[in-house]
PDB file of N, CA and C in Angstrom:
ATOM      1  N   UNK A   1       0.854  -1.182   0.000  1.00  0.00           N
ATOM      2  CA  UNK A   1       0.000   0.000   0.000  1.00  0.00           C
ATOM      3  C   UNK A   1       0.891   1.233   0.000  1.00  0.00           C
ATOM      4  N   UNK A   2       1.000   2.276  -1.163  1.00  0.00           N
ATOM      5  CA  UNK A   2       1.233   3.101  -1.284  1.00  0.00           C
ATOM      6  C   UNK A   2       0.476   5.055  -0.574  1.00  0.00           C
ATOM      7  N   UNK A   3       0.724   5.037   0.312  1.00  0.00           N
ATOM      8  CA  UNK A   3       0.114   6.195   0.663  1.00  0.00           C
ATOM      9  C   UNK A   3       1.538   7.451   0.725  1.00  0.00           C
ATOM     10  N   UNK A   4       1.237   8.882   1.013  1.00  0.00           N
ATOM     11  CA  UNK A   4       2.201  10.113   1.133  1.00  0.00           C
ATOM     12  C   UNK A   4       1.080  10.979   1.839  1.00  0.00           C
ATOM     13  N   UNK A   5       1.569  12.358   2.086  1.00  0.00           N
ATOM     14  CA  UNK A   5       1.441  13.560   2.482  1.00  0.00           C
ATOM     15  C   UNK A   5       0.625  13.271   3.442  1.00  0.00           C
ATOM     16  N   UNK A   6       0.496  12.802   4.762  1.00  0.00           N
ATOM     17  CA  UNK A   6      -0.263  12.794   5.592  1.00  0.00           C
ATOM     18  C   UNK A   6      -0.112  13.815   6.321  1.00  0.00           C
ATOM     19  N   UNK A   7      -0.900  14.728   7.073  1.00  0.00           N
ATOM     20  CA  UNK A   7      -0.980  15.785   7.638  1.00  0.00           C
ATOM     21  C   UNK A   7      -2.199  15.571   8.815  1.00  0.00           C
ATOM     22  N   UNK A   8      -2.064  16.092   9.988  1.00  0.00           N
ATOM     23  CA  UNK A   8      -3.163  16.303  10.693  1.00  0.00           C
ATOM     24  C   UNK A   8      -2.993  17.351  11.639  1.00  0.00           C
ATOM     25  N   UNK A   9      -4.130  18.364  11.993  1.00  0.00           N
ATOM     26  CA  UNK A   9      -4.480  19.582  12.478  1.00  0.00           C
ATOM     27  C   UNK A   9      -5.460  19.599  13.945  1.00  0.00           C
ATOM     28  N   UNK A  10      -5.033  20.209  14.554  1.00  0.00           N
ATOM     29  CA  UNK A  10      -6.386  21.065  15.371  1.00  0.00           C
ATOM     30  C   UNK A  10      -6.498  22.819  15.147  1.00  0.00           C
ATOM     31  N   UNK A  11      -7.679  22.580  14.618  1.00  0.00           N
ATOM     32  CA  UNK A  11      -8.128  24.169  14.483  1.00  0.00           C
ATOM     33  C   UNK A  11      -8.822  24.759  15.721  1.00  0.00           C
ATOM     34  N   UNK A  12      -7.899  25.803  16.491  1.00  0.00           N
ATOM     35  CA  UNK A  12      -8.234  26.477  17.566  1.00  0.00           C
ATOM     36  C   UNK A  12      -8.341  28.172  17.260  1.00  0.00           C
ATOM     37  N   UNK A  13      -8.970  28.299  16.583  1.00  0.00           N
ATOM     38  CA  UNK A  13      -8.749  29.513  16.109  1.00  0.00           C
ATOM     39  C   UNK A  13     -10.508  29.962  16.543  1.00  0.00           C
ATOM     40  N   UNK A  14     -10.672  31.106  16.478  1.00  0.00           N
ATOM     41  CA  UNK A  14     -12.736  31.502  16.907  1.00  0.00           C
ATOM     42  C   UNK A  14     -13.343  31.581  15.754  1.00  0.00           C
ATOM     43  N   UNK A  15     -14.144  31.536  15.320  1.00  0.00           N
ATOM     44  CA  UNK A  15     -15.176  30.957  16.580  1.00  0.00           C
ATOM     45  C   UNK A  15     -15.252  29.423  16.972  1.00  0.00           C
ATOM     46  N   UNK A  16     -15.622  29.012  18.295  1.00  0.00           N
ATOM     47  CA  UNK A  16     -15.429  27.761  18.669  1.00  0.00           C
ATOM     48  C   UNK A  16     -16.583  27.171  17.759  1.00  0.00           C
ATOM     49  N   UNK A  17     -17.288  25.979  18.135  1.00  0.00           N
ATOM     50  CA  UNK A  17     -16.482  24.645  18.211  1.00  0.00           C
ATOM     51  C   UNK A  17     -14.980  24.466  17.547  1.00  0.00           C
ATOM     52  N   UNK A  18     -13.712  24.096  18.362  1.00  0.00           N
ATOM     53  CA  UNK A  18     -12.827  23.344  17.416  1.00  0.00           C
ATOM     54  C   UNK A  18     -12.848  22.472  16.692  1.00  0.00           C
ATOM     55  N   UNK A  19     -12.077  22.144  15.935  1.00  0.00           N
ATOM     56  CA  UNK A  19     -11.709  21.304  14.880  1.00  0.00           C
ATOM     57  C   UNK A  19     -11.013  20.701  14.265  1.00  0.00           C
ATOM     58  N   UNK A  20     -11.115  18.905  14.230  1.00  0.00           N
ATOM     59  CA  UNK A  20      -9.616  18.290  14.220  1.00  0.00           C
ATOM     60  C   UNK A  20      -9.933  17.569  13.033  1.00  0.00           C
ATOM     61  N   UNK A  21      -8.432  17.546  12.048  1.00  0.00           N
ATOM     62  CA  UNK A  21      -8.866  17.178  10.611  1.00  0.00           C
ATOM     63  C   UNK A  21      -7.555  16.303  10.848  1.00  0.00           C
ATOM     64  N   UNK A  22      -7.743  15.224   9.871  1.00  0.00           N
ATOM     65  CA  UNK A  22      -6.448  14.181   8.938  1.00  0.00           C
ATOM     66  C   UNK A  22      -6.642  14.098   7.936  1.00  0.00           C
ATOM     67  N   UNK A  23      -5.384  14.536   6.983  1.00  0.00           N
ATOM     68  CA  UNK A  23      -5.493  14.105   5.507  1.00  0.00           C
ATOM     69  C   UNK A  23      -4.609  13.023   4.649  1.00  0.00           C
ATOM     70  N   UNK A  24      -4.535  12.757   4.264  1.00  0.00           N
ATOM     71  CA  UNK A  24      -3.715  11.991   3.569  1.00  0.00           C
ATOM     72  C   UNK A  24      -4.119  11.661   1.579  1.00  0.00           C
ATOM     73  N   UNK A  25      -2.991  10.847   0.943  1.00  0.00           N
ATOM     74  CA  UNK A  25      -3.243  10.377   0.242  1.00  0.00           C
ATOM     75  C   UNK A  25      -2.615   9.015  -0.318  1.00  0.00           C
ATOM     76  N   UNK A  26      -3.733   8.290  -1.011  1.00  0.00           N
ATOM     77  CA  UNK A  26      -3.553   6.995  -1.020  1.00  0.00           C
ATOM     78  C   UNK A  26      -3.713   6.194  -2.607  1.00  0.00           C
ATOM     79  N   UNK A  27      -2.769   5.544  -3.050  1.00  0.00           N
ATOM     80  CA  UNK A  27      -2.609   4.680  -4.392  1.00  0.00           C
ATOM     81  C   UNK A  27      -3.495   3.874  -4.306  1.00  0.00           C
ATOM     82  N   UNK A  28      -4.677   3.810  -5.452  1.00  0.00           N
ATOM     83  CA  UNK A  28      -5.193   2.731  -5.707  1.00  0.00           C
ATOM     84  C   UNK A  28      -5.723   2.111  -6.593  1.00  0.00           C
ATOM     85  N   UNK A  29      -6.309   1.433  -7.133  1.00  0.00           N
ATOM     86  CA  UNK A  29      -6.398   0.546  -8.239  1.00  0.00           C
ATOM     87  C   UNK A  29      -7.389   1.003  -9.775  1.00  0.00           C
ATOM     88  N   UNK A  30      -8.231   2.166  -9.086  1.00  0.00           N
ATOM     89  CA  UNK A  30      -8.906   2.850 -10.304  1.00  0.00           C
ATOM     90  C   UNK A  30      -9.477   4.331  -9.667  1.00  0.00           C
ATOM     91  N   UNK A  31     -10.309   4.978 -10.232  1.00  0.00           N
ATOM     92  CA  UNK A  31     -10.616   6.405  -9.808  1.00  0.00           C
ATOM     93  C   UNK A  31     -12.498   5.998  -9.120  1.00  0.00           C
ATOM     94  N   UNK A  32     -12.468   5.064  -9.240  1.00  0.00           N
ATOM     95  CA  UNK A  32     -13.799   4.484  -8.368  1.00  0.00           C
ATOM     96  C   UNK A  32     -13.642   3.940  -6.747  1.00  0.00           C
ATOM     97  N   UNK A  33     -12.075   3.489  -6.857  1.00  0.00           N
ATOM     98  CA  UNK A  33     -12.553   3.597  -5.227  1.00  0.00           C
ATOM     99  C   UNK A  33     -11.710   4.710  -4.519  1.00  0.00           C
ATOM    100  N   UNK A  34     -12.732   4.952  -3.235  1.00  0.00           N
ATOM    101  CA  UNK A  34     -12.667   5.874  -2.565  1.00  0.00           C
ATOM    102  C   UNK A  34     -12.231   5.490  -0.840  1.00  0.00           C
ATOM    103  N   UNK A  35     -11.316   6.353  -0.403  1.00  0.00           N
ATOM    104  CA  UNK A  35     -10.840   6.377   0.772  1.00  0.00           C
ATOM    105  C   UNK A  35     -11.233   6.311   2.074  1.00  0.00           C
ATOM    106  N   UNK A  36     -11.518   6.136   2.950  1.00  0.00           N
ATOM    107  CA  UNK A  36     -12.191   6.544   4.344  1.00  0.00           C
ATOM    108  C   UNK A  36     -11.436   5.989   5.411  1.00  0.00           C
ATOM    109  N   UNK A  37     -11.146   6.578   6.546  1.00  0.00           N
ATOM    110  CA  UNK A  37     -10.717   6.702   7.712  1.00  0.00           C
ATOM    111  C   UNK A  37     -11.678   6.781   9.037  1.00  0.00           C
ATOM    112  N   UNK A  38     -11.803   6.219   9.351  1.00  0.00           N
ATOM    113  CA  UNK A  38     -13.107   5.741  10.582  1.00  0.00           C
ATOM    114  C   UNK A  38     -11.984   5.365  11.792  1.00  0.00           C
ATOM    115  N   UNK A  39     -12.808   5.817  13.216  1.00  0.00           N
ATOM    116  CA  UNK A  39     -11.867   5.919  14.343  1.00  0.00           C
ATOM    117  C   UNK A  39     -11.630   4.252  14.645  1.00  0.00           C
ATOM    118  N   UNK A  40     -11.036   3.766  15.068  1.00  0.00           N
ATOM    119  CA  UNK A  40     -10.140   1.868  15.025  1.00  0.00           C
ATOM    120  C   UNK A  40     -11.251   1.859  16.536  1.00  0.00           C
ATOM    121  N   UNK A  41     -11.382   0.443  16.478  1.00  0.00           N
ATOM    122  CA  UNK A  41     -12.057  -0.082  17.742  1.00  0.00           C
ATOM    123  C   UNK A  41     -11.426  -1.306  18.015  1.00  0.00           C
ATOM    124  N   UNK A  42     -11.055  -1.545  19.303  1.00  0.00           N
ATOM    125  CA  UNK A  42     -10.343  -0.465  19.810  1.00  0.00           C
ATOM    126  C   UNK A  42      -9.519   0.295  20.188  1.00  0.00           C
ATOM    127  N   UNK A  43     -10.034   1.817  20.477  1.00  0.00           N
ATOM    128  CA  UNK A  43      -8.561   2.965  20.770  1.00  0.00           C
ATOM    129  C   UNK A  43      -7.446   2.120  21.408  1.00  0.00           C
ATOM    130  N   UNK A  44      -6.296   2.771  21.451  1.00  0.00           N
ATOM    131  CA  UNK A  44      -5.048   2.773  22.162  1.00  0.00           C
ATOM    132  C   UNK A  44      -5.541   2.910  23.644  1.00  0.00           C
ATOM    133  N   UNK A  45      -4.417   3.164  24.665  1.00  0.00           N
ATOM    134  CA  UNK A  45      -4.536   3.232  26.203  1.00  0.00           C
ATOM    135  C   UNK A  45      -4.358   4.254  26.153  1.00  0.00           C
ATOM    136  N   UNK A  46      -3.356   5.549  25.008  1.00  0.00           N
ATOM    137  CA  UNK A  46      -2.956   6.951  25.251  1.00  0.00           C
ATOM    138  C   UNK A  46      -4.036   7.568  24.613  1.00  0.00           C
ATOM    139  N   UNK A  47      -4.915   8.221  25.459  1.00  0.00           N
ATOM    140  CA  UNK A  47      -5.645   9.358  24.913  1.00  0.00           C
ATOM    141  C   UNK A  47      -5.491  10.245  23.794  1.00  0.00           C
ATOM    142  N   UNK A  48      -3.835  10.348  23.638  1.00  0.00           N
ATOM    143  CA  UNK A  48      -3.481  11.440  23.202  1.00  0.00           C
ATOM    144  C   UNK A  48      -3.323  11.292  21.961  1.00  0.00           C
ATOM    145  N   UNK A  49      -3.392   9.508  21.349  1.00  0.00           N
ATOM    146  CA  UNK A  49      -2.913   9.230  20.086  1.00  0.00           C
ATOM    147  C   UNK A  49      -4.139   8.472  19.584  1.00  0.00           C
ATOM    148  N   UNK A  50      -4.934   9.134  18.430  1.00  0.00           N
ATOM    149  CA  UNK A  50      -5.532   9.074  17.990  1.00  0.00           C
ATOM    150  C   UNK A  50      -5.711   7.353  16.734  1.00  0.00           C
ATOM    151  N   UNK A  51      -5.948   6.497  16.873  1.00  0.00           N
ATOM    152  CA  UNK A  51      -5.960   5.415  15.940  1.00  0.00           C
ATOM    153  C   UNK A  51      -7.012   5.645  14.620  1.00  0.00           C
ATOM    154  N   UNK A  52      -6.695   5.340  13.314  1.00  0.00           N
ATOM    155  CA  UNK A  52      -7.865   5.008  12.410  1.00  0.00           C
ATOM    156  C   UNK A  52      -7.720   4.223  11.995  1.00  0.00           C
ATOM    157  N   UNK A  53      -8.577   3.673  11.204  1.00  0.00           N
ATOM    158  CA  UNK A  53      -8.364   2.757  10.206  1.00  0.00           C
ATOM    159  C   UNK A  53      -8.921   3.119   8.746  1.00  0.00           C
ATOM    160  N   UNK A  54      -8.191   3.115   7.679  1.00  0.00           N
ATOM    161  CA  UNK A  54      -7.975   3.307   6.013  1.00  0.00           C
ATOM    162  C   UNK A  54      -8.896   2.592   5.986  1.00  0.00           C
ATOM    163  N   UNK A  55      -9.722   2.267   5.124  1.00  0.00           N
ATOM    164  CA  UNK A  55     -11.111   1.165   4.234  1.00  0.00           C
ATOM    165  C   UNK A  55     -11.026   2.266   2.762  1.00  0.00           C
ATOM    166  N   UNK A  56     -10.747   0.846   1.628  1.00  0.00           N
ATOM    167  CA  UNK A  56     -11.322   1.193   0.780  1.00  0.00           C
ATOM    168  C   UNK A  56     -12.302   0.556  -0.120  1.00  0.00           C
ATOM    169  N   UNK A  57     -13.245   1.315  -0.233  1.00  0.00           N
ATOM    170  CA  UNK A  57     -14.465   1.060  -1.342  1.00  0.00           C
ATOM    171  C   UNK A  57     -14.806   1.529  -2.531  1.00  0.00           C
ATOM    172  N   UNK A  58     -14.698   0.499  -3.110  1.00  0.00           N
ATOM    173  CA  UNK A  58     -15.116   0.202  -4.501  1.00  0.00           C
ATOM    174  C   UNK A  58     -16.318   1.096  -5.306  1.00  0.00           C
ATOM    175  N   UNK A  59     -16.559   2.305  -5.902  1.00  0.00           N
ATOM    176  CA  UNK A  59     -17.932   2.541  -6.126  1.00  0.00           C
ATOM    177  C   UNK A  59     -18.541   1.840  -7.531  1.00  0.00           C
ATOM    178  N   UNK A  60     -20.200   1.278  -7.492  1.00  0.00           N
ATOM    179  CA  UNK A  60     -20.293   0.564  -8.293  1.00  0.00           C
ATOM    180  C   UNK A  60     -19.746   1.315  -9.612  1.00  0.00           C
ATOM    181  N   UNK A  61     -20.199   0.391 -10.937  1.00  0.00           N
ATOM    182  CA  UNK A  61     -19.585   1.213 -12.221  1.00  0.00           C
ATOM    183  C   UNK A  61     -18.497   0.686 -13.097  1.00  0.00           C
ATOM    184  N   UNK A  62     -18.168   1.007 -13.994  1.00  0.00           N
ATOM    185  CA  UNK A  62     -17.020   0.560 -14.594  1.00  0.00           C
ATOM    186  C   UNK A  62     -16.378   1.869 -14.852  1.00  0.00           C
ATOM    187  N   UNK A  63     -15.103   1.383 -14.332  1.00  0.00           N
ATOM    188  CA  UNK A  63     -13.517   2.425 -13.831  1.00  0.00           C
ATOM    189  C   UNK A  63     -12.621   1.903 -14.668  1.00  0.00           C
ATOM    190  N   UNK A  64     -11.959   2.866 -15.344  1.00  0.00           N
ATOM    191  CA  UNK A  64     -10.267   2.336 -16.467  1.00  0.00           C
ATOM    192  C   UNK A  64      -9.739   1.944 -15.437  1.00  0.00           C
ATOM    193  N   UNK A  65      -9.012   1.161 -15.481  1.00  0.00           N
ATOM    194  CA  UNK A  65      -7.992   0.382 -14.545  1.00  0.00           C
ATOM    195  C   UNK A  65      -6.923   1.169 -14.603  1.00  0.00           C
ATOM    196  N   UNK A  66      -7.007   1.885 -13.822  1.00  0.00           N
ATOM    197  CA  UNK A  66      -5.402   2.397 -13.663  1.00  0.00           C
ATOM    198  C   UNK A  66      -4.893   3.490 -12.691  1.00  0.00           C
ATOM    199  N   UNK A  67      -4.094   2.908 -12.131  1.00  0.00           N
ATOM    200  CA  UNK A  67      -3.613   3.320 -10.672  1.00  0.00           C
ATOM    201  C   UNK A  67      -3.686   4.696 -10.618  1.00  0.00           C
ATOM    202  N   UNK A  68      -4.732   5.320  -9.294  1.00  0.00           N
ATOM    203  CA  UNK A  68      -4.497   7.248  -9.269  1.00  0.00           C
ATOM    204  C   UNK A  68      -4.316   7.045  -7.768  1.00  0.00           C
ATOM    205  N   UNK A  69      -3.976   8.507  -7.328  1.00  0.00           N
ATOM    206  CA  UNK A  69      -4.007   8.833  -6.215  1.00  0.00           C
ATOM    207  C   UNK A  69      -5.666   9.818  -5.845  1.00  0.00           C
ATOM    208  N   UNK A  70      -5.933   9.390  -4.541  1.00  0.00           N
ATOM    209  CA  UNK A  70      -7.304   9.431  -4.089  1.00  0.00           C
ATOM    210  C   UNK A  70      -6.867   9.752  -2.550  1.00  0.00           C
ATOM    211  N   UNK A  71      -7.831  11.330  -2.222  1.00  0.00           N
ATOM    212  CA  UNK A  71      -7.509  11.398  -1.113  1.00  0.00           C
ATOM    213  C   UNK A  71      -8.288  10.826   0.574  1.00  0.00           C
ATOM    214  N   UNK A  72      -7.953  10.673   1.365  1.00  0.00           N
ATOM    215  CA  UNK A  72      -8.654   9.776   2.689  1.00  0.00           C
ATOM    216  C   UNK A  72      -8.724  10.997   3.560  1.00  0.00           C
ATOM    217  N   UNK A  73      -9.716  11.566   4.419  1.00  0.00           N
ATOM    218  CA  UNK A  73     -10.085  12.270   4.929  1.00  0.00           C
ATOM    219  C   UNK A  73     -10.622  12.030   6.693  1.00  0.00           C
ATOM    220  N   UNK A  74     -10.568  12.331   7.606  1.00  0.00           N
ATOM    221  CA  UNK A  74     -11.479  12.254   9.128  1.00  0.00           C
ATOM    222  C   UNK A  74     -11.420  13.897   9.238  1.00  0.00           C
ATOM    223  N   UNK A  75     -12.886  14.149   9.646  1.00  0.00           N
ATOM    224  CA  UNK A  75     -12.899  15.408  10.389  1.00  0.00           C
ATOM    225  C   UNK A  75     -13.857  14.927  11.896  1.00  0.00           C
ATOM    226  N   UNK A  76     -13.643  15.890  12.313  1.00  0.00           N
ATOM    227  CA  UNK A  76     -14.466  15.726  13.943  1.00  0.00           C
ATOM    228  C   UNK A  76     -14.322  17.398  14.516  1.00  0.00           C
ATOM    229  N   UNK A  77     -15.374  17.053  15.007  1.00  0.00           N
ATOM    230  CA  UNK A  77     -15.610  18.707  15.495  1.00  0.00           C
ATOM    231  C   UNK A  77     -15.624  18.501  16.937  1.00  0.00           C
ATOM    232  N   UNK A  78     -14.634  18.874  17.414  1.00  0.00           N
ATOM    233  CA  UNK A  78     -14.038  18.860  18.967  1.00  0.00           C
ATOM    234  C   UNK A  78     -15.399  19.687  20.419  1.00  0.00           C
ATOM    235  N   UNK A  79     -15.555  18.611  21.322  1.00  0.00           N
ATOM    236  CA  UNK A  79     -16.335  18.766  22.229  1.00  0.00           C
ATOM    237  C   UNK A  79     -15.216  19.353  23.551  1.00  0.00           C
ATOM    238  N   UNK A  80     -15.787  19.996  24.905  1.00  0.00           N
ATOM    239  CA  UNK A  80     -14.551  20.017  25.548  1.00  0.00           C
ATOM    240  C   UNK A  80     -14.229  19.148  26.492  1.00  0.00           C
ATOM    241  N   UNK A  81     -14.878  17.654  26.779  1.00  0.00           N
ATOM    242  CA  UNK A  81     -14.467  16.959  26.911  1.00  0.00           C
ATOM    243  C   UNK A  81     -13.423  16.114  26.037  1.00  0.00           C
ATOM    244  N   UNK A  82     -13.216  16.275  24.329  1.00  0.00           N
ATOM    245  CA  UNK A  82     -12.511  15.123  23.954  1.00  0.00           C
ATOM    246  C   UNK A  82     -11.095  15.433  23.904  1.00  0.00           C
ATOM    247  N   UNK A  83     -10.518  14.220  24.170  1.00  0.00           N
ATOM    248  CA  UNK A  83      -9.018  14.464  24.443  1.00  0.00           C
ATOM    249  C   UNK A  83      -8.161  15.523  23.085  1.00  0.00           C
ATOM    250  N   UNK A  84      -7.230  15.668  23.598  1.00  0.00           N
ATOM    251  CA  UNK A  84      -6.189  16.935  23.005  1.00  0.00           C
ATOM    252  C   UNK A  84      -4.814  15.885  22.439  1.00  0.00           C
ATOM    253  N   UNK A  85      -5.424  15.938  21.003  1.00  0.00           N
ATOM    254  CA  UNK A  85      -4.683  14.565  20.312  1.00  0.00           C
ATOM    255  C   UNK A  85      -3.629  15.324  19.606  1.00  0.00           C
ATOM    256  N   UNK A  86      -2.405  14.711  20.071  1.00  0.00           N
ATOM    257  CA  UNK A  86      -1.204  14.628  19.571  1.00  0.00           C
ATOM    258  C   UNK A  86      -0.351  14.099  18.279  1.00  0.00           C
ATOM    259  N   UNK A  87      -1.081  12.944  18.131  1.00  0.00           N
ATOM    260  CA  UNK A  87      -0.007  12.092  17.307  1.00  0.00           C
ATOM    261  C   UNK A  87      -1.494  11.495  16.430  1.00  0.00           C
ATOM    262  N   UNK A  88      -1.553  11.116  15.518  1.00  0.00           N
ATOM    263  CA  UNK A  88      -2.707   9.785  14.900  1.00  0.00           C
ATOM    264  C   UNK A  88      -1.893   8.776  13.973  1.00  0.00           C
ATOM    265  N   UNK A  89      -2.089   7.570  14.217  1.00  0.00           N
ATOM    266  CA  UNK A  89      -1.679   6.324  13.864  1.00  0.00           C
ATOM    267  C   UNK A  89      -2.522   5.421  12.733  1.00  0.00           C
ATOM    268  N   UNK A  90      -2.277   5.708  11.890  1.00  0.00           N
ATOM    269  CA  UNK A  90      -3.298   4.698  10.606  1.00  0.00           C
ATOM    270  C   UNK A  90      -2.677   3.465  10.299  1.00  0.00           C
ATOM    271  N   UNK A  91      -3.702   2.595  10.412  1.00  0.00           N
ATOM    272  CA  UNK A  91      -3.624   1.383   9.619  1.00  0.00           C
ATOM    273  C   UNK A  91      -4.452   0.766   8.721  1.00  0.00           C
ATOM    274  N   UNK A  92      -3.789  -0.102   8.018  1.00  0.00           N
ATOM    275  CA  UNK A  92      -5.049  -0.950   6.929  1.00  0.00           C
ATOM    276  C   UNK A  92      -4.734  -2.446   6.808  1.00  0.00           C
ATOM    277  N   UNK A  93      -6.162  -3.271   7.318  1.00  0.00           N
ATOM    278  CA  UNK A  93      -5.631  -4.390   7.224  1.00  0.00           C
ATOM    279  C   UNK A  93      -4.904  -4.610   8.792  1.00  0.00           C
ATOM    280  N   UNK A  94      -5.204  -4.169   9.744  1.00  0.00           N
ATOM    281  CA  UNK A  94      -4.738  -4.220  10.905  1.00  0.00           C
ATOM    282  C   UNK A  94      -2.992  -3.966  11.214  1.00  0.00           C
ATOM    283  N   UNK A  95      -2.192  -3.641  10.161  1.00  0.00           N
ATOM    284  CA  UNK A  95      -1.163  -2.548   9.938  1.00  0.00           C
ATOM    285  C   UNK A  95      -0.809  -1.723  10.066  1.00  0.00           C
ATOM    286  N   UNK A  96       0.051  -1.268  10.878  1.00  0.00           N
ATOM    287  CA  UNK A  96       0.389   0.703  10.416  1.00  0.00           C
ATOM    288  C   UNK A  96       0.785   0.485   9.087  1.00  0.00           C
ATOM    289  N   UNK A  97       0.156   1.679   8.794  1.00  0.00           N
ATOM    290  CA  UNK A  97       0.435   2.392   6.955  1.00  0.00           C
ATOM    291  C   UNK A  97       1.090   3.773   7.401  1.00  0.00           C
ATOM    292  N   UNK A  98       0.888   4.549   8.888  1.00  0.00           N
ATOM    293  CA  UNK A  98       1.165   6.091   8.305  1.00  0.00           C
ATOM    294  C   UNK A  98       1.286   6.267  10.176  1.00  0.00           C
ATOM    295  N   UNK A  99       2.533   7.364  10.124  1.00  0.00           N
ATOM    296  CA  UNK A  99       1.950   8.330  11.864  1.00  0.00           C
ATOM    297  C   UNK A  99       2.472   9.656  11.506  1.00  0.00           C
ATOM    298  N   UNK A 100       1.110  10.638  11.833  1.00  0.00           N
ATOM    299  CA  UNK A 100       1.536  12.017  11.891  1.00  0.00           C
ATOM    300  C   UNK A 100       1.616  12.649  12.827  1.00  0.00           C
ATOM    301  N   UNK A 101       2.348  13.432  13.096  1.00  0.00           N
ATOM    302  CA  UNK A 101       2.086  14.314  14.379  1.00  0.00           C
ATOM    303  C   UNK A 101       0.927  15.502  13.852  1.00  0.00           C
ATOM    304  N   UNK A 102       0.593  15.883  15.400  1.00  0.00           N
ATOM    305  CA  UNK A 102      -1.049  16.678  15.262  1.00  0.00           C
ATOM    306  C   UNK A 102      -0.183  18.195  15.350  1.00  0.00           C
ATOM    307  N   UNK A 103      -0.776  18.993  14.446  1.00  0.00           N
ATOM    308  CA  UNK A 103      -0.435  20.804  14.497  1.00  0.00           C
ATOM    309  C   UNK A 103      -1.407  20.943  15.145  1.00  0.00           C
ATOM    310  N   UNK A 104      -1.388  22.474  16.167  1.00  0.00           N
ATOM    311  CA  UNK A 104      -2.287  23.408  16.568  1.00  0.00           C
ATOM    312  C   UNK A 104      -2.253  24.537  15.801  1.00  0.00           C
ATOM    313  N   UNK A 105      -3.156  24.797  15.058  1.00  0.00           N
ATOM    314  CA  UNK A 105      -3.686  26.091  14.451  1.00  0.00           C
ATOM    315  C   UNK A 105      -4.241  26.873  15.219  1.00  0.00           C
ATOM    316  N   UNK A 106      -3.883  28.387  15.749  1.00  0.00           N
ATOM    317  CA  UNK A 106      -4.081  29.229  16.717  1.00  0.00           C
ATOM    318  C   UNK A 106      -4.586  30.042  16.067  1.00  0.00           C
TER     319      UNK A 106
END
């Protein structure tokens, strides 16, 4: 599995609610399937490090066969209970594929 540019943010800037994004991008087999990142069950023991897991799906249709890059996305709109995430850890296939460290946007 080919993935690059992973990036992830907290937006603390006003007006509140905050806002915590991951991006990435990921190689795959036609321009029909599509990326997704859903939180891993279950989390880690560190609060602070965020787990997902990559899934990709197929959309019905007929797709040229041929390898693009397709981007994978999580957003979440921060409560002030949820933890103050540092690091996020992706895998696929029960793998790490990717770890980014988390920016604060002020």
């Amino acid at each position: 599995m080919k993935t690059k540019d992973w990036y992830s943010w907290i937006n603390l800037m006003p007006p509140k609610p905050d806002d915590f994004h991951v991006i990435g991008e990921v190689y795959v087999a036609n321009p029909g399937v599509k990326a997704m990142l859903c939180t891993r069950e279950p989390q880690g023991i560190n609060p602070e490090i965020l787990l997902l897991d990559l899934h990709l799906i197929q959309e019905p249709g007929m797709w040229a066969q041929v390898m693009t890059w397709t981007q994978a996305k999580y957003d979440k709109v921060l409560t002030p209970k949820s933890p103050r995430y540092r690091q996020v850890d992706i895998f696929f296939n029960n793998e790490p594929i990717a770890q980014t460290n988390v920016e604060e946007i002020h």
